[in-house]
Protein backbone atom coordinates (compact mmCIF):
# COMPACT_ATOMS: atom_id res chain seq x y z
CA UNK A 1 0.00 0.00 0.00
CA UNK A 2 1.52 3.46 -0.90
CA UNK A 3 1.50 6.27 1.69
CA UNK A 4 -0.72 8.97 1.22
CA UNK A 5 0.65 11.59 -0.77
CA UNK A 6 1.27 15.08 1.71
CA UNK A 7 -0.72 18.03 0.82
CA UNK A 8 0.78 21.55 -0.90
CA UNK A 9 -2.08 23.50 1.11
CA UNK A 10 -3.05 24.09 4.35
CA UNK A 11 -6.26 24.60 6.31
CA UNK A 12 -7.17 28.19 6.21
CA UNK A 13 -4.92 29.48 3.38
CA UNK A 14 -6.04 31.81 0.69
CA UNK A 15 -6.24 30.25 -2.63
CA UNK A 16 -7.73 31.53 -6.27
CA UNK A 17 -9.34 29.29 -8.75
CA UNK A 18 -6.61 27.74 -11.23
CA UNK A 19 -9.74 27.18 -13.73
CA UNK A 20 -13.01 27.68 -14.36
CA UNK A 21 -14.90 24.96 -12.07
CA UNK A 22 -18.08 23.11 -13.51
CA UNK A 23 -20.48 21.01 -11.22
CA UNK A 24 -19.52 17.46 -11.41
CA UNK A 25 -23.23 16.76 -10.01
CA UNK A 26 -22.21 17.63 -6.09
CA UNK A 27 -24.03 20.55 -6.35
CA UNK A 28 -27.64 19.48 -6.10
CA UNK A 29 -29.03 22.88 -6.15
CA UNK A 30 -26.82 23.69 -9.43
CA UNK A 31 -27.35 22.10 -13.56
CA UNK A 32 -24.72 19.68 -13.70
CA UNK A 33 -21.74 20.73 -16.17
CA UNK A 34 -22.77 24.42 -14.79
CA UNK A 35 -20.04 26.82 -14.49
CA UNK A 36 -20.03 27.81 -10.43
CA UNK A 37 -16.28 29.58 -10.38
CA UNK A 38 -14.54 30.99 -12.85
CA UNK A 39 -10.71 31.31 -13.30
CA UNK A 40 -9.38 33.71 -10.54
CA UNK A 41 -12.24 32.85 -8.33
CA UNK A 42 -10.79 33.76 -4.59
CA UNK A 43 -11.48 31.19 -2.01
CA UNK A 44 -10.05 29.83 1.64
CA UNK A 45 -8.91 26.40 1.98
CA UNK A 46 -11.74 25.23 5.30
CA UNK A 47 -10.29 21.50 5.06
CA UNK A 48 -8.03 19.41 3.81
CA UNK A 49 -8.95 15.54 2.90
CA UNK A 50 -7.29 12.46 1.19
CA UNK A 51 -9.03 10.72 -1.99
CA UNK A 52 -8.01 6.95 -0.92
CA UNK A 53 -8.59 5.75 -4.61
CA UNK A 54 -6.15 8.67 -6.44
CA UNK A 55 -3.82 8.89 -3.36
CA UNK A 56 -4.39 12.68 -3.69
CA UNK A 57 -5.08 15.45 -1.12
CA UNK A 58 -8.38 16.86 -1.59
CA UNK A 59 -8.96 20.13 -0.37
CA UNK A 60 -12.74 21.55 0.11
CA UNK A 61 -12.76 25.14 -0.84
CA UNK A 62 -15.20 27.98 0.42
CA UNK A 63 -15.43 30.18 -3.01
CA UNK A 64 -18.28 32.21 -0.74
CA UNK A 65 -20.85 30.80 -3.46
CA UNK A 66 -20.74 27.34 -2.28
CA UNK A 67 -18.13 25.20 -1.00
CA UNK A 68 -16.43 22.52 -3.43
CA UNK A 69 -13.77 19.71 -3.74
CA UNK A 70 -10.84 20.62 -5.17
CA UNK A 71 -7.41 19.14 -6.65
CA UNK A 72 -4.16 20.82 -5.93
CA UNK A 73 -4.14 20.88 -10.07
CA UNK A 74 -7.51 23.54 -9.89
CA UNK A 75 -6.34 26.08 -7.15
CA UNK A 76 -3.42 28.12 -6.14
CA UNK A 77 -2.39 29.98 -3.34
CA UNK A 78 -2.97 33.66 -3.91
CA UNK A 79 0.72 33.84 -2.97
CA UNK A 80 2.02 32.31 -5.89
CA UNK A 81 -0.74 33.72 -7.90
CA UNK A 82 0.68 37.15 -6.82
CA UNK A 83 4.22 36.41 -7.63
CA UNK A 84 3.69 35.51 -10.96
CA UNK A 85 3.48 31.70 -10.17
């Protein structure tokens, strides 16, 4: 069994959206394929998770318009995003 992989993000940090996010269907109140965040969307990391099946942090995202499941691949810190990065 591998180890989990380690997370790039923390609880509580500051992120923006990497790309435009779509519902996957885990947003019952949205139409699936709906766009809900657009590239640049600002959002805070509220917890970090592991997908057992990927072996890939997943990080759930409050973009104030709903809260959603996010790769590391979809989101960067506003940091970085600041830098240049």
């Amino acid at each position: 069994m591998l180890d989990p992989r380690l997370p790039r993000y923390q609880w509580g940090q500051e992120v923006l959206a990497a790309v435009d996010l779509y519902n996957d269907g885990s947003v019952p109140e949205a139409e699936e394929d709906q766009l809900l965040i657009v590239q640049g969307g600002p959002g805070e990391i509220v917890q970090v998770g592991h997908h057992a099946e990927a072996n890939v942090p997943l990080y759930m995202v409050d973009f104030g318009l709903c809260v959603l499941g996010c790769l590391e691949e979809e989101i960067v810190p506003v940091t970085e995003a600041e830098a240049g990065g």
